[in-house]
N, C-alpha and C. Protein backbone atom coordinates (compact mmCIF):
# COMPACT_ATOMS: atom_id res chain seq x y z
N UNK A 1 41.82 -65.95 -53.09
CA UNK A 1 40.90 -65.11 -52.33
C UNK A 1 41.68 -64.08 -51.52
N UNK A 2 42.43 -64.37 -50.87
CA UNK A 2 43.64 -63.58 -49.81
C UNK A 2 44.24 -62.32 -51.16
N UNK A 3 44.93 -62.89 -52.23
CA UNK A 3 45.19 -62.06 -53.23
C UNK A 3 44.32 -60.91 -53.50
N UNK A 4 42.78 -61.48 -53.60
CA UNK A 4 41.89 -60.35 -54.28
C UNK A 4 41.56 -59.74 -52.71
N UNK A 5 41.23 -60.04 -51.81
CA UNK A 5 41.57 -58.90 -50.91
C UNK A 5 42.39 -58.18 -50.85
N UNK A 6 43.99 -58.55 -50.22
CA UNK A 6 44.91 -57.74 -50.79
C UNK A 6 44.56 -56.40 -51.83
N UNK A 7 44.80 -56.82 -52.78
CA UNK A 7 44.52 -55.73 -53.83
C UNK A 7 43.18 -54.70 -53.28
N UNK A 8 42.18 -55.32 -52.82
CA UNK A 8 41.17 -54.49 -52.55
C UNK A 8 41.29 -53.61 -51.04
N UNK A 9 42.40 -53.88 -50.46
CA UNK A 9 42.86 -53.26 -49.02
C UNK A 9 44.04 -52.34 -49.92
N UNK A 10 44.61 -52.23 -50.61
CA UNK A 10 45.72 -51.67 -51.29
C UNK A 10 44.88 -50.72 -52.07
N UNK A 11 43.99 -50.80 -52.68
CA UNK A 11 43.27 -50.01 -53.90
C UNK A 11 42.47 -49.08 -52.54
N UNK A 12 42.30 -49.33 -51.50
CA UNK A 12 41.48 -48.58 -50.55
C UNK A 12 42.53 -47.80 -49.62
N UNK A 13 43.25 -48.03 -49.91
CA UNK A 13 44.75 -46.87 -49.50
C UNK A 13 44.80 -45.88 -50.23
N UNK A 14 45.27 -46.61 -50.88
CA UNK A 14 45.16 -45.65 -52.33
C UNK A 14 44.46 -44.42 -52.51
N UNK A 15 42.49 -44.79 -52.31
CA UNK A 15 41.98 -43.77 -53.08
C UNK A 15 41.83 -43.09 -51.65
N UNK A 16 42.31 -43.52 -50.62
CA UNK A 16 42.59 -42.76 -49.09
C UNK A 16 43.06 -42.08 -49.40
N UNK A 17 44.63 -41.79 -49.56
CA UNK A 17 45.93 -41.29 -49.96
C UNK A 17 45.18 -40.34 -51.11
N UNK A 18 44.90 -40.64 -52.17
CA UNK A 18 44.78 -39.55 -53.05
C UNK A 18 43.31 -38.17 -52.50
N UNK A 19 42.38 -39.05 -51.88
CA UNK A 19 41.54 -38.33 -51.46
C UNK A 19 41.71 -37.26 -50.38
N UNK A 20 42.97 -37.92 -49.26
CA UNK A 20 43.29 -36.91 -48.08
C UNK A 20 44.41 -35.66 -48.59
N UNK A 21 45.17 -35.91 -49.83
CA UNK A 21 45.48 -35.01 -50.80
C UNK A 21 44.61 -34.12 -50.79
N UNK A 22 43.78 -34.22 -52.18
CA UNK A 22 42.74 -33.46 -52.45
C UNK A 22 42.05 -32.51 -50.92
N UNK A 23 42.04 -32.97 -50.02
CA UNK A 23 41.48 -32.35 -48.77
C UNK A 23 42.05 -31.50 -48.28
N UNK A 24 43.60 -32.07 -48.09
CA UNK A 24 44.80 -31.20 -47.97
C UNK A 24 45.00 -29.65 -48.76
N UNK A 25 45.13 -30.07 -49.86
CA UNK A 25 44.48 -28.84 -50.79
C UNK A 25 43.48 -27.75 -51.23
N UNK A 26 42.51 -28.75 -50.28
CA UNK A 26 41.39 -27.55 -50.17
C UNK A 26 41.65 -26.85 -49.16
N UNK A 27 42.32 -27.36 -47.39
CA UNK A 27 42.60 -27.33 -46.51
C UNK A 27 43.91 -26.33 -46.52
N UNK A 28 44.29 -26.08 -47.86
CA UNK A 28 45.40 -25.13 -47.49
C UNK A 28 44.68 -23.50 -47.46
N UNK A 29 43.56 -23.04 -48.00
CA UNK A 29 42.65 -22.18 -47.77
C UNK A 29 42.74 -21.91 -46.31
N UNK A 30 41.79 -23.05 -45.57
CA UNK A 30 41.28 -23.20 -44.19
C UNK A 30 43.23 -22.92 -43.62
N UNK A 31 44.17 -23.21 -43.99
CA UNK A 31 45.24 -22.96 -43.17
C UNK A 31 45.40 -21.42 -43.12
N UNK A 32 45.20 -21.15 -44.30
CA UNK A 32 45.82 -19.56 -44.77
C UNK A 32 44.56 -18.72 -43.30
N UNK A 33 43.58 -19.19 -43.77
CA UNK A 33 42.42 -18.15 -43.19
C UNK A 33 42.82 -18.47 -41.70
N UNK A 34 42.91 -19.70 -41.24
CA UNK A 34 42.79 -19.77 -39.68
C UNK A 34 44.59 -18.93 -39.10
N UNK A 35 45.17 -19.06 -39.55
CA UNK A 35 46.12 -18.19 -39.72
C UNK A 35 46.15 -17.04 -39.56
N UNK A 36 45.50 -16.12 -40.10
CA UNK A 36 45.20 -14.92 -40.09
C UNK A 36 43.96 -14.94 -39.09
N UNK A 37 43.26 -15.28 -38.88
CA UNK A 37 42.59 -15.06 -37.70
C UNK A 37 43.24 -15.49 -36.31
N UNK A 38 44.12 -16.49 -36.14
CA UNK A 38 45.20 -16.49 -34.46
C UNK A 38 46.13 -15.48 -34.84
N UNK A 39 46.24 -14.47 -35.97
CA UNK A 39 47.63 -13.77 -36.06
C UNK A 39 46.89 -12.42 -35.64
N UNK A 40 45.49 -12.28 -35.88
CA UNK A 40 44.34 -10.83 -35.44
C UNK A 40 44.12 -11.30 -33.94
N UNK A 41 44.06 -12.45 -33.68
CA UNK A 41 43.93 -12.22 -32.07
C UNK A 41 45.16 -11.69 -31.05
N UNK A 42 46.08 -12.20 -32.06
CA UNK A 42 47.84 -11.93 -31.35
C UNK A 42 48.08 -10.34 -31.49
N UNK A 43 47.61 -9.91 -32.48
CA UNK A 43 47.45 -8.24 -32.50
C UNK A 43 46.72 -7.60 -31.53
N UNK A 44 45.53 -8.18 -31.71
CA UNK A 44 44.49 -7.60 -30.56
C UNK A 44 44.69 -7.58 -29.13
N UNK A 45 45.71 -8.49 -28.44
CA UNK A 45 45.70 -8.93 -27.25
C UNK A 45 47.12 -7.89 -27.53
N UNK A 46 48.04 -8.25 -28.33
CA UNK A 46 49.40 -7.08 -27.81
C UNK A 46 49.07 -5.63 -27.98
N UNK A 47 48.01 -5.16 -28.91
CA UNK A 47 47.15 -3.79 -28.73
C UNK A 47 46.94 -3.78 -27.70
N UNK A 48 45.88 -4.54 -26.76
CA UNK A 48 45.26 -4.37 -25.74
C UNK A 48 46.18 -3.92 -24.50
N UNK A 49 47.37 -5.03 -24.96
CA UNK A 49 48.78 -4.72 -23.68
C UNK A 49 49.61 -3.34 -24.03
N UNK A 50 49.70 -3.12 -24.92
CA UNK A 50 50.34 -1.94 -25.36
C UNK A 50 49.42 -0.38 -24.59
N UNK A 51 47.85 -0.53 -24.87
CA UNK A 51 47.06 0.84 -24.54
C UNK A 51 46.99 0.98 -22.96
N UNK A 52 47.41 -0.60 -22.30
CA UNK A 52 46.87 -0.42 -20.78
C UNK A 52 45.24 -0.95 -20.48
N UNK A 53 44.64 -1.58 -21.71
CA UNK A 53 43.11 -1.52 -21.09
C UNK A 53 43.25 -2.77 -20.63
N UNK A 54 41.79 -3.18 -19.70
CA UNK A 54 41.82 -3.85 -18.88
C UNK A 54 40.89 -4.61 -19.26
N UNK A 55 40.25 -4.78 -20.80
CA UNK A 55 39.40 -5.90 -20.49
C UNK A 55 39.93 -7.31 -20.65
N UNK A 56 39.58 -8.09 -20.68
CA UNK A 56 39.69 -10.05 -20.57
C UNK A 56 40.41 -9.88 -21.61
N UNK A 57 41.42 -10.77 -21.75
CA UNK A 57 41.40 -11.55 -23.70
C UNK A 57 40.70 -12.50 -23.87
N UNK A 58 39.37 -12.74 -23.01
CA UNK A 58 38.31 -13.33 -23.59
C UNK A 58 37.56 -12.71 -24.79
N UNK A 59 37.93 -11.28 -24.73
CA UNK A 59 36.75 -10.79 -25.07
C UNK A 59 37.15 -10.34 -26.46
N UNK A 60 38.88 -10.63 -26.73
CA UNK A 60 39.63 -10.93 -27.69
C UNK A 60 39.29 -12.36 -28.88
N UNK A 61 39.65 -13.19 -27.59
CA UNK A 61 39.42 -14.65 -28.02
C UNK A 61 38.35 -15.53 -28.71
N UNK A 62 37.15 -15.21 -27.91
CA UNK A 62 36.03 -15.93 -28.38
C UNK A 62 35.05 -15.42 -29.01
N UNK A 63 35.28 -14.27 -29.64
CA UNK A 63 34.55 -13.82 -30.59
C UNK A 63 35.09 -14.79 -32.17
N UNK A 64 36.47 -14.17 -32.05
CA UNK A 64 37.62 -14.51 -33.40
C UNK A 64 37.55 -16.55 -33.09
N UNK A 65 37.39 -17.33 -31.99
CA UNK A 65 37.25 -18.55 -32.51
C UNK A 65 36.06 -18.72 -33.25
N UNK A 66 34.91 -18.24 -32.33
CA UNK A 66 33.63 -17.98 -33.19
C UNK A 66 33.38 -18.06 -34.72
N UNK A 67 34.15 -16.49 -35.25
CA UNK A 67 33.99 -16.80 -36.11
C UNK A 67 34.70 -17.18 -37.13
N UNK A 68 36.11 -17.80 -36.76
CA UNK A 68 36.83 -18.86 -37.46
C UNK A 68 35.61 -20.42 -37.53
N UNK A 69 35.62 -20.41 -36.32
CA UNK A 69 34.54 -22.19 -36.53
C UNK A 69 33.45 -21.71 -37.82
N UNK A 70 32.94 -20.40 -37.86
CA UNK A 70 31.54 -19.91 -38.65
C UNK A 70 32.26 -20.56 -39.99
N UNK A 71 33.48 -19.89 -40.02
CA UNK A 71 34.34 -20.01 -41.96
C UNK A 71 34.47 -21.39 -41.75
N UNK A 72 34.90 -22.40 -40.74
CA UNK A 72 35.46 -23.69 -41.07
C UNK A 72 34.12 -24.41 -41.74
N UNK A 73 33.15 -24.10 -41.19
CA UNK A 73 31.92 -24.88 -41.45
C UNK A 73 31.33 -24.51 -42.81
N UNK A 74 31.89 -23.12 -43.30
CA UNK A 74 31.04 -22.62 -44.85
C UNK A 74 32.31 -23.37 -45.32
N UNK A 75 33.14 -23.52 -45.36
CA UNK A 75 34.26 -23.30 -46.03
C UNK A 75 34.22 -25.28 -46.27
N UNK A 76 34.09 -26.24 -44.99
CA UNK A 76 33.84 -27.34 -45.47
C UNK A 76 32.83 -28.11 -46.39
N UNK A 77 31.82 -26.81 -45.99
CA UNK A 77 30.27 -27.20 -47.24
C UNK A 77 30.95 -26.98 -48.71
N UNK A 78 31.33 -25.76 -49.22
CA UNK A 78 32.31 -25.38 -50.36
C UNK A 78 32.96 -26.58 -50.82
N UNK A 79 34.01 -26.86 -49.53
CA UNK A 79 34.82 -27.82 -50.57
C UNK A 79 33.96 -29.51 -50.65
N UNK A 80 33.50 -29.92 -49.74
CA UNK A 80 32.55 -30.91 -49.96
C UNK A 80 31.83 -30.93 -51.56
N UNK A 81 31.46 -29.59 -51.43
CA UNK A 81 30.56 -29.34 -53.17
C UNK A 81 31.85 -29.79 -54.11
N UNK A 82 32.60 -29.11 -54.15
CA UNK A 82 34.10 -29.46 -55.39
C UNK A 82 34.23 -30.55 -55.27
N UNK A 83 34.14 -31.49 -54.46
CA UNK A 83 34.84 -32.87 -54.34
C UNK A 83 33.68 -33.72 -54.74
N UNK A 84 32.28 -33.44 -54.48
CA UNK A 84 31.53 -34.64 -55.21
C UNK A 84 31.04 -35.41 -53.71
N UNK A 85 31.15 -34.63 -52.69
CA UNK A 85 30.79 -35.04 -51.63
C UNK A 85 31.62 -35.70 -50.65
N UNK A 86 31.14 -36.53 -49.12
CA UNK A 86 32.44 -36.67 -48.20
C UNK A 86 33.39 -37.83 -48.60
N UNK A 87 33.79 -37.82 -48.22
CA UNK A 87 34.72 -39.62 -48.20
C UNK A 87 35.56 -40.03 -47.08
N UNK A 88 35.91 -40.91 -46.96
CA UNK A 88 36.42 -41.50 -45.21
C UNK A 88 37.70 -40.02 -45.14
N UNK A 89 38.78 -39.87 -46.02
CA UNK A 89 39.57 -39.07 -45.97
C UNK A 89 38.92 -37.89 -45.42
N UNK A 90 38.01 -37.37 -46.05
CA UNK A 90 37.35 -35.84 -45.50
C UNK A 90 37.10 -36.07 -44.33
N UNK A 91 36.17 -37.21 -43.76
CA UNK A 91 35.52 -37.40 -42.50
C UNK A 91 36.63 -37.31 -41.55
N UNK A 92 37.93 -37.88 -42.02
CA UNK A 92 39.24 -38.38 -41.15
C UNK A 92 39.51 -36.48 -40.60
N UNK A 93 39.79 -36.24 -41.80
CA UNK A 93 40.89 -34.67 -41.82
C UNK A 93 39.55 -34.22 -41.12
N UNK A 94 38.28 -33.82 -41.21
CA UNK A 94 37.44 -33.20 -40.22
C UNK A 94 37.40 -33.14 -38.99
N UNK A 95 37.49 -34.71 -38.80
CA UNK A 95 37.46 -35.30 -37.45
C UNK A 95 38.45 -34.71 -36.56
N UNK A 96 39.73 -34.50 -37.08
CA UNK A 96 41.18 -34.25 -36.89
C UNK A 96 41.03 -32.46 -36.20
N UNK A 97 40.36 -31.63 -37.44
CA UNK A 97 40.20 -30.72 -36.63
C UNK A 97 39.16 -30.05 -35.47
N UNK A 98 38.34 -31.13 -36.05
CA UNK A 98 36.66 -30.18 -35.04
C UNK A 98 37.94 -30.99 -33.65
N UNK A 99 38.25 -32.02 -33.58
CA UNK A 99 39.34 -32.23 -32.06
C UNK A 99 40.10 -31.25 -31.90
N UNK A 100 40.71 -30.74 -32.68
CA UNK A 100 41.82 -29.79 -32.11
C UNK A 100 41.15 -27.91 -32.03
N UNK A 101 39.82 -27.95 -32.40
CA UNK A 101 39.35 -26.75 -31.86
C UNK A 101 38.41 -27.05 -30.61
N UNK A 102 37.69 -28.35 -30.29
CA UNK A 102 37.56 -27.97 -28.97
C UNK A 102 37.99 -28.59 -28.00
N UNK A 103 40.01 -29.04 -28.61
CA UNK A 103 40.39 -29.24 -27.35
C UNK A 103 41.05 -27.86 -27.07
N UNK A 104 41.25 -27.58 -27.97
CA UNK A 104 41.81 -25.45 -28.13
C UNK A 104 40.96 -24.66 -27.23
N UNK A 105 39.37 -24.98 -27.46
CA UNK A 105 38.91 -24.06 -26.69
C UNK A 105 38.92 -24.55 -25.11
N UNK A 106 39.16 -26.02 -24.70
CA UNK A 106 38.68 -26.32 -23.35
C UNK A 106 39.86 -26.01 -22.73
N UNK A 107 41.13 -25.86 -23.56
CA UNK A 107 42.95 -25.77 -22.61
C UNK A 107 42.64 -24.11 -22.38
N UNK A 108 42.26 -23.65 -23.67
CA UNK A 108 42.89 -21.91 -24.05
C UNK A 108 42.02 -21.17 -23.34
N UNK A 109 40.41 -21.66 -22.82
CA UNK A 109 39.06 -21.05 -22.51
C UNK A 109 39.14 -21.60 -21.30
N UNK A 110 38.33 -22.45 -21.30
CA UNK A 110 38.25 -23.06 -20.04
C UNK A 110 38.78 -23.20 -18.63
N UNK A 111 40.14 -23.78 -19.40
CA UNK A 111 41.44 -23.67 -18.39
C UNK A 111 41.89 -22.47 -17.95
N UNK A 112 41.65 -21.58 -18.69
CA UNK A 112 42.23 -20.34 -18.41
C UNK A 112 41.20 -19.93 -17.15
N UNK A 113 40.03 -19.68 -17.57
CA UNK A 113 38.62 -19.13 -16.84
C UNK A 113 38.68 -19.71 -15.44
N UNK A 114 38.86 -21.07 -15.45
CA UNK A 114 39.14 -21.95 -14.52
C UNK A 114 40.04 -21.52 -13.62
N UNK A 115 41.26 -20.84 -14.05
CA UNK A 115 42.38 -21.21 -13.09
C UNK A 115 43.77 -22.55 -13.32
N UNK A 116 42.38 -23.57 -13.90
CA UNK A 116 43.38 -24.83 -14.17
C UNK A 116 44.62 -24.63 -14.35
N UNK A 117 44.41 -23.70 -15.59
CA UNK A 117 45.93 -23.63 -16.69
C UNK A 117 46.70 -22.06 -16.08
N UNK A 118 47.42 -21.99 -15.46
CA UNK A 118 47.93 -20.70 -15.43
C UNK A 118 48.41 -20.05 -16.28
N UNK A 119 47.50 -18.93 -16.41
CA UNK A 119 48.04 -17.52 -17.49
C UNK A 119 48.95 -18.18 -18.83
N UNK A 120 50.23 -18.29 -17.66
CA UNK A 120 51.58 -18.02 -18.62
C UNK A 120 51.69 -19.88 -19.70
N UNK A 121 50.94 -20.72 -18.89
CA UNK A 121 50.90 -21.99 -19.45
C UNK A 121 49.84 -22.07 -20.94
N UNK A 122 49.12 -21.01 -21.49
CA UNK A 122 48.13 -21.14 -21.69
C UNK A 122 48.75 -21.42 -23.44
N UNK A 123 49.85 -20.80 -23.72
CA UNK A 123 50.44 -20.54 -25.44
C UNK A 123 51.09 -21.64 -25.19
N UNK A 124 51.90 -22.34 -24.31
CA UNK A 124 52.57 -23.29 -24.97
C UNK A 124 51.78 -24.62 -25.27
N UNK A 125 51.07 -24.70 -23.90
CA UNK A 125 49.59 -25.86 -24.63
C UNK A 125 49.12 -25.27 -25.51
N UNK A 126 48.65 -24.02 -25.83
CA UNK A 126 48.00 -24.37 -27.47
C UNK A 126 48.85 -24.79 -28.65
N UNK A 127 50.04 -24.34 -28.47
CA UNK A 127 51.42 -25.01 -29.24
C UNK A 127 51.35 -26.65 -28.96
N UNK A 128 50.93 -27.07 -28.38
CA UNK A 128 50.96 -28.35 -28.43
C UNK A 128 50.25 -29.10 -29.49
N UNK A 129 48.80 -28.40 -29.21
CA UNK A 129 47.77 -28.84 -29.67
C UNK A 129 48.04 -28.67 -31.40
N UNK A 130 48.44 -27.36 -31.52
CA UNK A 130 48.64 -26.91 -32.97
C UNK A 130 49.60 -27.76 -33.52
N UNK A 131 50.71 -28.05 -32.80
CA UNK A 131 51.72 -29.34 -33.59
C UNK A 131 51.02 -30.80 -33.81
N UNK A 132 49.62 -31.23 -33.14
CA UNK A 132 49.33 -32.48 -32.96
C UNK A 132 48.35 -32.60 -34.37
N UNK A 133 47.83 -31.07 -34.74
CA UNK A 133 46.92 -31.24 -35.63
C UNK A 133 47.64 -31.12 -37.09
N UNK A 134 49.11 -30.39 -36.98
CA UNK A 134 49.61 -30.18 -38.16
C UNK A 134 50.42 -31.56 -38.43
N UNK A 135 50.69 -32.27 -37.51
CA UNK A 135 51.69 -33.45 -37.65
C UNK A 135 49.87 -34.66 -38.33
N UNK A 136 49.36 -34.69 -37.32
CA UNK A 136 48.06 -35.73 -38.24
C UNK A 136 47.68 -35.13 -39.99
N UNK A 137 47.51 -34.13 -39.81
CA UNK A 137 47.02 -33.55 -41.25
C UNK A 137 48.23 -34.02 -41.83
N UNK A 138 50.01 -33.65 -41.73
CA UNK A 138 50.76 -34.49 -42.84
C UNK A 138 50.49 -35.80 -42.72
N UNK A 139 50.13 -36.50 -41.45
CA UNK A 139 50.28 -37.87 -42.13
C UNK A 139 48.91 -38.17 -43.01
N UNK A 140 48.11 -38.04 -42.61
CA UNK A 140 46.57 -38.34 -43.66
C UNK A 140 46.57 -37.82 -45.07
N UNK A 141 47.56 -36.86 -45.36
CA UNK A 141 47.80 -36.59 -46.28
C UNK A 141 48.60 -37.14 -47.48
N UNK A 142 49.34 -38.08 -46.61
CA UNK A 142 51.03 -38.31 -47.06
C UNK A 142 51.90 -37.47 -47.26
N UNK A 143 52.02 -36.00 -46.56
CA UNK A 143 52.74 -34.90 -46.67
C UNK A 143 53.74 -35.01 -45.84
N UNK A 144 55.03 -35.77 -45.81
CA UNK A 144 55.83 -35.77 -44.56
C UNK A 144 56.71 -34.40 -43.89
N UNK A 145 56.89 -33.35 -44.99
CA UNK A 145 57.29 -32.13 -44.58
C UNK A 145 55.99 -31.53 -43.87
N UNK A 146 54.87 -31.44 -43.89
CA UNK A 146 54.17 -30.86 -42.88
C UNK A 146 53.85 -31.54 -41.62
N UNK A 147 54.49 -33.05 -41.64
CA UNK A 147 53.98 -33.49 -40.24
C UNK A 147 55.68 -33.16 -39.57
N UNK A 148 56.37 -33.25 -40.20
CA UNK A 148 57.80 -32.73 -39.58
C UNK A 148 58.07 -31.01 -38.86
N UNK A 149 56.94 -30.38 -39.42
CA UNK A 149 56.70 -28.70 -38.78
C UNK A 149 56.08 -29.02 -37.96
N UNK A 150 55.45 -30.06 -37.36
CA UNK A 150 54.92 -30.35 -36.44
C UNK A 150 55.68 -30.37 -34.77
N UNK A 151 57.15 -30.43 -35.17
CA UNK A 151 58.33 -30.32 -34.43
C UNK A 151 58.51 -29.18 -33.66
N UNK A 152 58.43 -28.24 -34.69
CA UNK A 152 59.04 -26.89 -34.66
C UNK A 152 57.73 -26.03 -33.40
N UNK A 153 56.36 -26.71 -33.85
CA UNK A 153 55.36 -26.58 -32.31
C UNK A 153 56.06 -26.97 -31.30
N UNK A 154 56.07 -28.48 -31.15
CA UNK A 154 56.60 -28.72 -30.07
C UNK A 154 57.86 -28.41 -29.17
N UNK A 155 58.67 -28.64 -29.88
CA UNK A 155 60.17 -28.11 -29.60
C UNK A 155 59.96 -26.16 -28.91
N UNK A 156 59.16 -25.90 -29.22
CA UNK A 156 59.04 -24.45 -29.03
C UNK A 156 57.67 -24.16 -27.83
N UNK A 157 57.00 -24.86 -27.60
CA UNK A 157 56.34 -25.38 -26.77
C UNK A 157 57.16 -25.86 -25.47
N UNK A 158 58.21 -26.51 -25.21
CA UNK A 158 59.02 -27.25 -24.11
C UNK A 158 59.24 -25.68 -24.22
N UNK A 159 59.77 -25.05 -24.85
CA UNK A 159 60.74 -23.78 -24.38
C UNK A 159 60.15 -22.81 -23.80
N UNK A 160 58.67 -23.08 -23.73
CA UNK A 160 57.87 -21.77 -23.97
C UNK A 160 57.32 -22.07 -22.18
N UNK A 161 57.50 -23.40 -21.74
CA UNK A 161 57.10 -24.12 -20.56
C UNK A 161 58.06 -23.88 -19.78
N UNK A 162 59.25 -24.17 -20.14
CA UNK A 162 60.43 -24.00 -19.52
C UNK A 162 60.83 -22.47 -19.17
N UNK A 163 60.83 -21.86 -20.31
CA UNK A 163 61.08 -19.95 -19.51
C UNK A 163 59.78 -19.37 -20.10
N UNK A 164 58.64 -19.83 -19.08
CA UNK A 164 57.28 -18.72 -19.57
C UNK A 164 57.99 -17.29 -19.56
N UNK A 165 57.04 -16.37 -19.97
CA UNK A 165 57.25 -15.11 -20.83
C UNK A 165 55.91 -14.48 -21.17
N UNK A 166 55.41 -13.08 -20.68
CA UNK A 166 54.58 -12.56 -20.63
C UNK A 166 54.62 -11.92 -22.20
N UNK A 167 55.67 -12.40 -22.83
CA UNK A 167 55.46 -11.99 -24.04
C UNK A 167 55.29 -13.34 -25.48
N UNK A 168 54.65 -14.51 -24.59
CA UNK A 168 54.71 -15.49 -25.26
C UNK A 168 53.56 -15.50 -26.32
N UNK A 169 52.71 -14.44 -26.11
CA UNK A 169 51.80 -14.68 -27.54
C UNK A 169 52.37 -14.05 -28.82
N UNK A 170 53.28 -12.98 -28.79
CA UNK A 170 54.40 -12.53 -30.00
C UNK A 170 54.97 -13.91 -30.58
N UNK A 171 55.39 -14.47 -29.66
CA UNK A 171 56.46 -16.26 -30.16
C UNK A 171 55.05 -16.76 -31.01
N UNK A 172 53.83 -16.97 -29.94
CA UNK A 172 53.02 -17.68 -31.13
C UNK A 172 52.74 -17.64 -32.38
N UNK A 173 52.81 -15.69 -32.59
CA UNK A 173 52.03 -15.54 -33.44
C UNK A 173 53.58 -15.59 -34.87
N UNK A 174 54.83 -15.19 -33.97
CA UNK A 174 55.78 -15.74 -35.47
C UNK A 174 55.96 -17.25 -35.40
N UNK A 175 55.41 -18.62 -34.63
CA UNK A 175 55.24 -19.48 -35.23
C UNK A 175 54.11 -19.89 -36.13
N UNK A 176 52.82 -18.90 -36.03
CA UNK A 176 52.07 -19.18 -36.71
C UNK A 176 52.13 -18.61 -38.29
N UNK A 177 53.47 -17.74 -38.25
CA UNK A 177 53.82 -17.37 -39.50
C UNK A 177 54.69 -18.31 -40.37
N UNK A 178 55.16 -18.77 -39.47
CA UNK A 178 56.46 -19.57 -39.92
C UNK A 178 55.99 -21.72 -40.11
N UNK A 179 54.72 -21.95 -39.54
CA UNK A 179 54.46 -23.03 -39.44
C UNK A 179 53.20 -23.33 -39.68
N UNK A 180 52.41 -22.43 -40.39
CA UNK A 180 51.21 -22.53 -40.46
C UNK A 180 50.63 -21.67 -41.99
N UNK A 181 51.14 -20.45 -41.69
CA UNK A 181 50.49 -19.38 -42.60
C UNK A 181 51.45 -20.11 -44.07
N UNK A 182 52.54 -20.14 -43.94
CA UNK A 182 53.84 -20.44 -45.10
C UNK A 182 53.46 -21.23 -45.75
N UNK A 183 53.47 -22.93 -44.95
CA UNK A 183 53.03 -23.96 -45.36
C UNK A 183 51.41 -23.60 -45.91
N UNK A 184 50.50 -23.10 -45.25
CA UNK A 184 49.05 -22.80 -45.87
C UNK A 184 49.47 -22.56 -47.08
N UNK A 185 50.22 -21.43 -47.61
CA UNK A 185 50.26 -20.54 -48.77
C UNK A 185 50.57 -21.63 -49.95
N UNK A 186 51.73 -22.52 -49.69
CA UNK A 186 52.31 -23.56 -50.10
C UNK A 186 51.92 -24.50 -50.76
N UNK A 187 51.11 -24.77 -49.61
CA UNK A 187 50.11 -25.93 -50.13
C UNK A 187 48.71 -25.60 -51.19
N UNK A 188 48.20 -24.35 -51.02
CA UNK A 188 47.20 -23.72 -51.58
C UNK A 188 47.94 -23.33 -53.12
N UNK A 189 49.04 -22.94 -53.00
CA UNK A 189 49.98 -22.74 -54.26
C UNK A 189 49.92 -23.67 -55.42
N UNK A 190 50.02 -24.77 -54.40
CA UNK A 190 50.39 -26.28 -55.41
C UNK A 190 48.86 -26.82 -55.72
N UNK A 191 47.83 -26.44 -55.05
CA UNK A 191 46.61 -27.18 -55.15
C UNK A 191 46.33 -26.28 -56.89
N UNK A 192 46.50 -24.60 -56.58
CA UNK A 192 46.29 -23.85 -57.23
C UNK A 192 46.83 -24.25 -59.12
N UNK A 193 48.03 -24.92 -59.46
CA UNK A 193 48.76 -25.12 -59.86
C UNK A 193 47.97 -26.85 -60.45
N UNK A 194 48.01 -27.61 -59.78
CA UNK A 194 47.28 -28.57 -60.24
C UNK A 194 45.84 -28.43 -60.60
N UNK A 195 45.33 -27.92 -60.33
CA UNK A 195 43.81 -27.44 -60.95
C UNK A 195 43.85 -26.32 -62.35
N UNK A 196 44.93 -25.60 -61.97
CA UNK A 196 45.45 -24.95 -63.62
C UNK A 196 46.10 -25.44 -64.62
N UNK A 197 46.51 -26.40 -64.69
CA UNK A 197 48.05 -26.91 -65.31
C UNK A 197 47.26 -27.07 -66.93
């Protein structure tokens, strides 16, 4: 009896593991796109600093989370359809991010609006956050090179705490090239590649 459990706790890894794959792969899309939308806000806000104007980078910000959340939500119906519907893996990797966008918005929004978070604190906590979601997505995946870029947030995050810098959303936006957009492309490459072969 212990045996045939076994096997049936092992066979439920398994179709974990292969399923948070598959998610991963659809999820390299959702990397590429959310990517390019924190890399248009990093433009918009160093435009904004460059012309002298004076409005919020709220007014930057929460439009472009807006309508990143709009794509995450078409974009999870989509791949839900390809896959044949949810499974604990999807629910997991979902779960993983609807957390890390509104703990994004309560550090990056909130805190800011607040006062809580000062100004210059505001990129390296979202660097935090962004390493916590890229390090879970490799592990649910079994991808250990993407939970290891998960480093390269953090590690750059302490630095970013340690000598703030009024020019710390430039740093974000070449880690979001270098730790986000790359790996997106990467992973979308290989999904691309196994669905053609």
């Amino acid at each position: 009896m212990d045996r045939k459990k076994a096997f049936e706790e092992l066979s439920f890894i398994k179709k974990v593991m292969e399923d948070s794959q598959s998610v991963l792969f659809e999820n390299g899309k959702i990397l590429i796109v959310w990517s390019l939308f924190a890399l248009l806000a990093v433009a918009a806000k160093v435009f904004k600093d460059f012309a002298g104007l004076k409005a919020s980078n709220l007014v930057i910000y929460i439009p472009i989370l807006l309508i990143g959340c709009v794509y995450a939500a078409y974009s999870k119906k989509r791949a839900y359809s390809h896959m044949g519907g949810t499974t604990y893996a999807t629910k997991a990797m979902e779960s993983i991010w609807v957390a890390f966008l509104i703990s994004t918005f309560i550090l990056g929004i909130v805190g800011y609006v607040s006062g809580g978070i000062r100004p210059m604190a505001v990129a390296p906590a979202i660097a935090v956050l962004f390493g916590f979601n890229q390090y879970m997505s490799g592990v649910l995946s079994n991808r250990r090179w993407i939970s290891m870029l998960a480093f390269g947030w953090w590690i750059s995050s302490v630095i970013l705490f340690l000598r703030p810098s009024e020019h710390a959303v430039i740093f974000i936006g070449i880690l979001l090239i270098l730790f986000q957009l790359i790996p997106g492309i990467l992973v979308y490459r290989t999904w691309i590649k196994r669905h053609h072969a």
